[in-house]
N, C-alpha and C. Protein backbone atom coordinates (compact mmCIF):
# COMPACT_ATOMS: atom_id res chain seq x y z
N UNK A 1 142.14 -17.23 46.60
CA UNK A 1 143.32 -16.76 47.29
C UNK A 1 142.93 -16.49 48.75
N UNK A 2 143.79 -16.97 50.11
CA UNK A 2 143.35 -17.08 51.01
C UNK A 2 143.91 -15.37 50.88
N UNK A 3 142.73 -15.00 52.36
CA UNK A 3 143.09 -13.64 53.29
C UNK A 3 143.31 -13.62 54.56
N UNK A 4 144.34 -12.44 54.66
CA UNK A 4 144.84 -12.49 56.35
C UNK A 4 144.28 -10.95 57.02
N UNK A 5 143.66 -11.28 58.26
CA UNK A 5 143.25 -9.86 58.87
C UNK A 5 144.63 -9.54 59.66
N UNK A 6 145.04 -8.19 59.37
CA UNK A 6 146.62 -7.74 60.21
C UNK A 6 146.11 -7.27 61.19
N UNK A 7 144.90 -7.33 61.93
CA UNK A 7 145.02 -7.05 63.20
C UNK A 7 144.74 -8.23 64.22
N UNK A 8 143.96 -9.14 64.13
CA UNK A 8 143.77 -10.47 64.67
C UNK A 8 144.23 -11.79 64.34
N UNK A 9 144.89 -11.38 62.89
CA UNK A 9 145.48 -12.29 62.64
C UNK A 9 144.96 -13.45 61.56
N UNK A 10 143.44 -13.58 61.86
CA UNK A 10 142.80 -14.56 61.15
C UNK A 10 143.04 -14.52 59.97
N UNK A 11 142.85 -16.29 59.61
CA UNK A 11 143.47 -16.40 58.05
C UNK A 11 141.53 -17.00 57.40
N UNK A 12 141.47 -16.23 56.61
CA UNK A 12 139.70 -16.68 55.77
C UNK A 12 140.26 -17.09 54.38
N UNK A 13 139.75 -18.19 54.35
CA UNK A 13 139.99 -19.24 53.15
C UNK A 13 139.75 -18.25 51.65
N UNK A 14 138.96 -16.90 51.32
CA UNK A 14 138.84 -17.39 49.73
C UNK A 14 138.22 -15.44 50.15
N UNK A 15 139.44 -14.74 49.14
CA UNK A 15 138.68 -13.13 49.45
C UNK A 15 137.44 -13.24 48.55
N UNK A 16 136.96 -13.79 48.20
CA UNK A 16 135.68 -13.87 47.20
C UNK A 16 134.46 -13.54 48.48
N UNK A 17 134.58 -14.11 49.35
CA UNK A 17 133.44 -13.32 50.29
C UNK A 17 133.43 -11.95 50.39
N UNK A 18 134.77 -11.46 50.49
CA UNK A 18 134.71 -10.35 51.18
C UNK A 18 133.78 -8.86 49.69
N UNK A 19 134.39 -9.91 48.56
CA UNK A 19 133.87 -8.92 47.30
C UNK A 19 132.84 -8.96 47.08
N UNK A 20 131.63 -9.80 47.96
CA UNK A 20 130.30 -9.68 47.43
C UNK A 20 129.96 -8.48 48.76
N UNK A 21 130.70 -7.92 49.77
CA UNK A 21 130.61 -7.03 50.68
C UNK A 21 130.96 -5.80 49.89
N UNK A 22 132.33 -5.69 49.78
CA UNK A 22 132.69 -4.54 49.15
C UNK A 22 132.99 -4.36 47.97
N UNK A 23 133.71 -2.99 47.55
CA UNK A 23 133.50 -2.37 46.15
C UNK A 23 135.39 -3.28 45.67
N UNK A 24 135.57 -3.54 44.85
CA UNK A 24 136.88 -3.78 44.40
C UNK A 24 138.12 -2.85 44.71
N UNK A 25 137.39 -1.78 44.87
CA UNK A 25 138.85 -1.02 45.08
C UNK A 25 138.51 -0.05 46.30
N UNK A 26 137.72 -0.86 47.25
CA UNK A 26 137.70 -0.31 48.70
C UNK A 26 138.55 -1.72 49.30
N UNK A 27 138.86 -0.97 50.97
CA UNK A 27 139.50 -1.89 51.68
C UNK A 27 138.86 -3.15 52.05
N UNK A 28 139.39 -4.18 52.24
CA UNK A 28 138.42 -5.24 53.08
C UNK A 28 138.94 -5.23 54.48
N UNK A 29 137.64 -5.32 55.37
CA UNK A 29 137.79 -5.32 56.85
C UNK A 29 137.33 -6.92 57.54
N UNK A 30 137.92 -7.11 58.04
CA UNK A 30 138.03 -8.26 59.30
C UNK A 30 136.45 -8.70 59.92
N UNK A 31 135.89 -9.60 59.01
CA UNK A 31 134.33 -9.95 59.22
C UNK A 31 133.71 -10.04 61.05
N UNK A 32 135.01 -10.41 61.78
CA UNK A 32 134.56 -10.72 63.10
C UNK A 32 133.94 -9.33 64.01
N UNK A 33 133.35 -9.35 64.38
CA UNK A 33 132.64 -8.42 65.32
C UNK A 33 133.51 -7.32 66.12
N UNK A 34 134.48 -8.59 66.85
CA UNK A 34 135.33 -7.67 67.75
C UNK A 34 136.13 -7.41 66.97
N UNK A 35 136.50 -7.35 65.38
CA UNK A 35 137.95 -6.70 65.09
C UNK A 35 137.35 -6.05 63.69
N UNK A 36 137.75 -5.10 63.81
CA UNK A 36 138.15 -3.77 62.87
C UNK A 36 139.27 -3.85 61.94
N UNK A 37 140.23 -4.87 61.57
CA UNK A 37 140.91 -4.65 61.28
C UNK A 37 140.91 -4.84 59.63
N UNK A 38 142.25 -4.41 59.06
CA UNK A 38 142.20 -4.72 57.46
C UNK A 38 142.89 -6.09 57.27
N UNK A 39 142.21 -6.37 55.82
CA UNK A 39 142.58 -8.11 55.31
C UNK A 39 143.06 -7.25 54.02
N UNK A 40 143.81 -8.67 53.40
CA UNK A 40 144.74 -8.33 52.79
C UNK A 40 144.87 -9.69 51.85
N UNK A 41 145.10 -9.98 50.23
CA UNK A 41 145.00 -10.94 49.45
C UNK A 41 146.28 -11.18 49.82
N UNK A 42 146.83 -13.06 50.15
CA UNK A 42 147.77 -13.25 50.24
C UNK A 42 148.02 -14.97 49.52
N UNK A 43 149.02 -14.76 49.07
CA UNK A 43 149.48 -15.76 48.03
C UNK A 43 149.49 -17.15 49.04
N UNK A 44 149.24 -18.16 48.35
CA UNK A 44 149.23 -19.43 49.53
C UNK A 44 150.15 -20.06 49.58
N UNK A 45 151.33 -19.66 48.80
CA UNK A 45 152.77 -20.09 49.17
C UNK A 45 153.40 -19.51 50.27
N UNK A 46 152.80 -18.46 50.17
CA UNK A 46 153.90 -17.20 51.01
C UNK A 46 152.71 -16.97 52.62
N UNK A 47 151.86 -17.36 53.03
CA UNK A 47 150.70 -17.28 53.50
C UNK A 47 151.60 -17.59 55.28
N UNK A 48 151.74 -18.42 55.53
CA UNK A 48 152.98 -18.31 56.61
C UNK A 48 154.27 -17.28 56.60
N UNK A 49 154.39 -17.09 55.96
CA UNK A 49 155.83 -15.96 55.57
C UNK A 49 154.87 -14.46 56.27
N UNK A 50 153.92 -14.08 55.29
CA UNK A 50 153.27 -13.33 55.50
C UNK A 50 152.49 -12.65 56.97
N UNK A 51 151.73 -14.07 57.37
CA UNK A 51 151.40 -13.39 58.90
C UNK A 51 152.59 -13.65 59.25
N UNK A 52 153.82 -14.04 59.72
CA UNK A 52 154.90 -13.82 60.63
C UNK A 52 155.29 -12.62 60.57
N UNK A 53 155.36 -12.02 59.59
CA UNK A 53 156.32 -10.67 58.92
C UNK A 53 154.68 -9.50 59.93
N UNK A 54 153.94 -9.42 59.64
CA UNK A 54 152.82 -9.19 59.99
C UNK A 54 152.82 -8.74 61.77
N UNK A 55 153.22 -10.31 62.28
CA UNK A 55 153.20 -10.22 63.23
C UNK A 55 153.80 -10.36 64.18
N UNK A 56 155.38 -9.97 63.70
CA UNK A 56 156.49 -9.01 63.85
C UNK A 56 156.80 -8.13 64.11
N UNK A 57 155.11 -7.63 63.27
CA UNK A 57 155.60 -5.89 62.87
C UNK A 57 156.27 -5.40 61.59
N UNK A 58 156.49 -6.32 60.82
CA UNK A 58 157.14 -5.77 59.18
C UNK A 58 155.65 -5.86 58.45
N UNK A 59 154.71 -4.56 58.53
CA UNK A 59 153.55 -4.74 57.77
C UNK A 59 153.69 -5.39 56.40
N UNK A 60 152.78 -5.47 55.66
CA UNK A 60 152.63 -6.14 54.19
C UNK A 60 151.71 -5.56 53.91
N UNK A 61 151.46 -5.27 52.37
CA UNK A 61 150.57 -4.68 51.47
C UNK A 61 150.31 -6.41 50.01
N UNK A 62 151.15 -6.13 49.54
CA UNK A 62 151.17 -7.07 48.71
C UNK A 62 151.93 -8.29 48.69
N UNK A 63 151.82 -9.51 47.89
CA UNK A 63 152.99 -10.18 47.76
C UNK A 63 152.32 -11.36 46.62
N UNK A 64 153.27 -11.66 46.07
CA UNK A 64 153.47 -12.91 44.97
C UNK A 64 154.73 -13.78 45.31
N UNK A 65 154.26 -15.22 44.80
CA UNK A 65 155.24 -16.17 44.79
C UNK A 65 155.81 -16.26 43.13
N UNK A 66 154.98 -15.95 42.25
CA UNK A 66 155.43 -16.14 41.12
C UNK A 66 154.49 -17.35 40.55
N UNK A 67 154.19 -17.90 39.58
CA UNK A 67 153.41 -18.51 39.02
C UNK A 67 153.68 -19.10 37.67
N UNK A 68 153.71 -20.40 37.64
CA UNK A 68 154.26 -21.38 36.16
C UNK A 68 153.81 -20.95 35.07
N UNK A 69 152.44 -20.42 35.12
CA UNK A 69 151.57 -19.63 33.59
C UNK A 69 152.02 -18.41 33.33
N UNK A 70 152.73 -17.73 34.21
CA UNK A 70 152.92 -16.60 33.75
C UNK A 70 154.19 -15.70 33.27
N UNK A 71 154.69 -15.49 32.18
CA UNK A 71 155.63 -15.05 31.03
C UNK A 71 156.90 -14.58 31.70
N UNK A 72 156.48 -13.94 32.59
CA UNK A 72 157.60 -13.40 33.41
C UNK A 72 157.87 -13.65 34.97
N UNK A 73 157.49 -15.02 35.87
CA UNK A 73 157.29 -15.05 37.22
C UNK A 73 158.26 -14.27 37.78
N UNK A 74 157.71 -13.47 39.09
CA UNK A 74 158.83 -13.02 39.70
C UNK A 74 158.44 -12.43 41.09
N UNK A 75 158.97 -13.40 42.34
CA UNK A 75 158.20 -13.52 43.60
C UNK A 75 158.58 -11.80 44.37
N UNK A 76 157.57 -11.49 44.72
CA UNK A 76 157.76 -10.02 45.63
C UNK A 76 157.05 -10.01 46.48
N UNK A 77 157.38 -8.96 47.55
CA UNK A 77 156.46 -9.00 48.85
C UNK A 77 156.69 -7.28 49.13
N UNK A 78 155.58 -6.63 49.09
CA UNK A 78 155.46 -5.19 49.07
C UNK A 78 155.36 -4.84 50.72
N UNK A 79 156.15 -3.94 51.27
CA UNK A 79 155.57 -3.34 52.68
C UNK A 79 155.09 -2.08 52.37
N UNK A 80 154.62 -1.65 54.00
CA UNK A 80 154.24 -0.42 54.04
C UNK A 80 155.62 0.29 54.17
N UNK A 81 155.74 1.84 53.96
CA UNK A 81 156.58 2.65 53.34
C UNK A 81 157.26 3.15 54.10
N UNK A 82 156.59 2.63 56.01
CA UNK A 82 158.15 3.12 56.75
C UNK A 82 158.23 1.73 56.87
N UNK A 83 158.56 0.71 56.69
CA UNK A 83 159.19 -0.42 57.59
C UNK A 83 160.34 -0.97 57.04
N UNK A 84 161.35 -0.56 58.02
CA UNK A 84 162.95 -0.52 57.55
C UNK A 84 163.26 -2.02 57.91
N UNK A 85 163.71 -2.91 56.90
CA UNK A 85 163.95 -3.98 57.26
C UNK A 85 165.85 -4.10 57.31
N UNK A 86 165.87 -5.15 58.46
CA UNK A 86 167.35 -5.15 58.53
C UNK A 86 168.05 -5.70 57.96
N UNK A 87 167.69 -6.71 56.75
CA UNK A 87 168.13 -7.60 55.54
C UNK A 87 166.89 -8.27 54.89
N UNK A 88 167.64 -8.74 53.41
CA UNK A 88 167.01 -8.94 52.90
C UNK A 88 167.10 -10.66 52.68
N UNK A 89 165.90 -11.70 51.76
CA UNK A 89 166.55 -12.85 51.94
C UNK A 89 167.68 -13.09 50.61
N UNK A 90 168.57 -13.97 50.72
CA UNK A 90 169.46 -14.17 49.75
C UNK A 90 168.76 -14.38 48.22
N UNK A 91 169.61 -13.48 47.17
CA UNK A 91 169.04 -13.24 46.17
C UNK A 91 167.76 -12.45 45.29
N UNK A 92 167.43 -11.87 46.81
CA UNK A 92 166.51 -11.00 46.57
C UNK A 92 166.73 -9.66 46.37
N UNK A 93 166.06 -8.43 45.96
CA UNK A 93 166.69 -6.84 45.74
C UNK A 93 165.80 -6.16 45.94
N UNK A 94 165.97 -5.13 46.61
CA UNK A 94 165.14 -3.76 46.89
C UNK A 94 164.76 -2.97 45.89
N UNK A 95 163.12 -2.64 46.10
CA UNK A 95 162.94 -1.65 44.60
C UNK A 95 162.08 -0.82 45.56
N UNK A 96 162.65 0.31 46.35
CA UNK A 96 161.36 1.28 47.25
C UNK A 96 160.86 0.37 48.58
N UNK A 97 159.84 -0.20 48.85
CA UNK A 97 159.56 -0.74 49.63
C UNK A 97 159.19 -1.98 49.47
N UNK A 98 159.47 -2.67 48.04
CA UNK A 98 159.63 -3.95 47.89
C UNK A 98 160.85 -5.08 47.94
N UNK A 99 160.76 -5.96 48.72
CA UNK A 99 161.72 -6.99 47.87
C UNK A 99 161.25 -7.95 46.74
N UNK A 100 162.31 -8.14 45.50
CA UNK A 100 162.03 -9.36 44.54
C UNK A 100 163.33 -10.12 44.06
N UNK A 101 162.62 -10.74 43.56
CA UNK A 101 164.08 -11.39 43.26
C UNK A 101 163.73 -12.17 41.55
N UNK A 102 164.84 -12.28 40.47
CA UNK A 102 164.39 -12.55 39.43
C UNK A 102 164.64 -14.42 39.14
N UNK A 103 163.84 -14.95 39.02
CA UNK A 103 164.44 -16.75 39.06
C UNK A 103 164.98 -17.00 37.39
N UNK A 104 165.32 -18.17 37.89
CA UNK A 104 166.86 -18.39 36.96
C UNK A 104 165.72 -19.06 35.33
N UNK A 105 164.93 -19.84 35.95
CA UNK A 105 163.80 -20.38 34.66
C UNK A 105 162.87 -19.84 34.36
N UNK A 106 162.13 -19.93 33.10
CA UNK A 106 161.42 -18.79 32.85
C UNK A 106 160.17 -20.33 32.24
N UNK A 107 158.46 -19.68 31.22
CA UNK A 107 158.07 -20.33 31.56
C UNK A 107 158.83 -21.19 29.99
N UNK A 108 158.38 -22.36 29.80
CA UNK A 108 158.45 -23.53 28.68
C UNK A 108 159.58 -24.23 29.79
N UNK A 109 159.96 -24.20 30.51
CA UNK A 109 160.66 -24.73 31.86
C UNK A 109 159.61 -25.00 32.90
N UNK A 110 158.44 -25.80 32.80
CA UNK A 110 157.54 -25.33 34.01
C UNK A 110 158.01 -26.36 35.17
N UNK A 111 159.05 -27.08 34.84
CA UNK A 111 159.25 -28.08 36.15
C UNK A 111 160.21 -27.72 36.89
N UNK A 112 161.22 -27.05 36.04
CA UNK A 112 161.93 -26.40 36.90
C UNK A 112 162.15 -25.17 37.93
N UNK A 113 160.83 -24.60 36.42
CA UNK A 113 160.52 -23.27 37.53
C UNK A 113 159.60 -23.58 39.09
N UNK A 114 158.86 -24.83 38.79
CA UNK A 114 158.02 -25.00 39.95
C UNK A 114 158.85 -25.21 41.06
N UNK A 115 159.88 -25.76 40.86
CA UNK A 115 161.02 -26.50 41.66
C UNK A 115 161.57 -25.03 42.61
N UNK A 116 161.87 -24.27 41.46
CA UNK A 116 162.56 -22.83 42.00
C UNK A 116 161.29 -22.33 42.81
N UNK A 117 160.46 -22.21 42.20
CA UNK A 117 159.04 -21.44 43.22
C UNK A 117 158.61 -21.54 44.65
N UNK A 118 158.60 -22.43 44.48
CA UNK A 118 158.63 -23.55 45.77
C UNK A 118 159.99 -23.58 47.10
N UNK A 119 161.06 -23.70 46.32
CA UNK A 119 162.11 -23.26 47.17
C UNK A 119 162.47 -22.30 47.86
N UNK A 120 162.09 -20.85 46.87
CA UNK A 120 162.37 -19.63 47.06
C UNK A 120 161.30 -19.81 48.66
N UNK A 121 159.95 -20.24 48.37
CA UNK A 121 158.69 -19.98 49.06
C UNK A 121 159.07 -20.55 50.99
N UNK A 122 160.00 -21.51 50.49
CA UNK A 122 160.73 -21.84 51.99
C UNK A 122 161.78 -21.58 51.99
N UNK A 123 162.74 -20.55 51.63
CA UNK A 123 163.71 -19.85 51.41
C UNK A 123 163.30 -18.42 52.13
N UNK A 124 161.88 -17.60 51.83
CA UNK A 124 161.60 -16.72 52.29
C UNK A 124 161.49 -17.19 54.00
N UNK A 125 159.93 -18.21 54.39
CA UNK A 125 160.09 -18.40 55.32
C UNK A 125 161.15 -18.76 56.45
N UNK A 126 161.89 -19.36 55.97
CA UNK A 126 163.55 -19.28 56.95
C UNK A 126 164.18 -17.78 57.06
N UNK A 127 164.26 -16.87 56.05
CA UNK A 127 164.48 -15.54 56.30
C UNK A 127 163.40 -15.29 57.65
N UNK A 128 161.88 -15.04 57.23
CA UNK A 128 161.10 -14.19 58.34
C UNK A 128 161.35 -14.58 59.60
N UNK A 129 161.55 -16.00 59.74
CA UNK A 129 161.64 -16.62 61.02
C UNK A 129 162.63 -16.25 61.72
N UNK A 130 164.00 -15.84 61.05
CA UNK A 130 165.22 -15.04 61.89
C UNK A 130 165.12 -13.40 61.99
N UNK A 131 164.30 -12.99 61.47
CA UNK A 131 163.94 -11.44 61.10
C UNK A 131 163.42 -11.56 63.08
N UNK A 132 164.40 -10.17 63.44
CA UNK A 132 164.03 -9.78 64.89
C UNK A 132 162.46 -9.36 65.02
N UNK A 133 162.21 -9.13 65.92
CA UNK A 133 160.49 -8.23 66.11
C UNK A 133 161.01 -7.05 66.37
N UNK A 134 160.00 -6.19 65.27
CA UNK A 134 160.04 -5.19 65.37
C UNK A 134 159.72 -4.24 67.17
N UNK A 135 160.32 -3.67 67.36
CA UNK A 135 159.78 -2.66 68.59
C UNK A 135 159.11 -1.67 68.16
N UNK A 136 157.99 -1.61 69.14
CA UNK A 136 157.10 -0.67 69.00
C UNK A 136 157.15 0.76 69.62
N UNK A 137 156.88 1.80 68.72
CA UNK A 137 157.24 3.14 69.55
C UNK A 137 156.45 3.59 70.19
């Protein structure tokens, strides 16, 4: 799973480096010298969606696209706990500081669900891309 540093931006191919550094349930920090910043596991569908929203200013914590193997797919993208967004994308719903949204196929459908996965995944990105930039206080 690629990683994104939210302060420079850089995208590092595979967080598996970063876990032979740290503990599993410490933060991962931004390997480059000049940056301090935190990285963050990000889904490689949503991996453009993600740094835009990022670097906007709509932080991110988590996110999923949803996945053909798994019983219940269901794509979400977690923020941090002040960032008031001004809409959401179509078909999606607020739960706290997440959006998700539930897709119409479930799995023993895996072609269709891939079809939906995939859509949603450039469905989001057309949302972030009209999402204003945040101002900074």
């Amino acid at each position: 799973m690629p990683c994104l540093c939210l302060e420079c931006f850089e995208v590092y191919g595979d967080e598996a480096m970063f876990k032979t550094k740290y503990d599993y349930d410490t933060e991962m920090y931004c390997p480059k010298k000049s940056c301090e910043g935190s990285v963050i596991e990000v889904d490689e569908l949503l991996l453009l969606s993600i740094k835009t929203l990022n670097q906007k200013g709509y932080i991110t914590k988590f996110c999923c696209s949803g996945h053909v193997h798994d019983s219940y797919p269901q794509p979400y993208i977690v923020f941090e706990d002040d960032i008031d967004l001004p809409n959401i994308p179509i078909s999606f719903y607020r739960e706290g500081n997440c959006i998700r949204k539930d897709y119409k196929f479930r799995k023993g459908n895996e072609l269709l669900l891939q079809k939906e996965i995939l859509e949603t995944a450039i469905d989001i990105l057309s949302w972030v891309k009209k999402l204003p930039k945040l101002e900074e206080e």
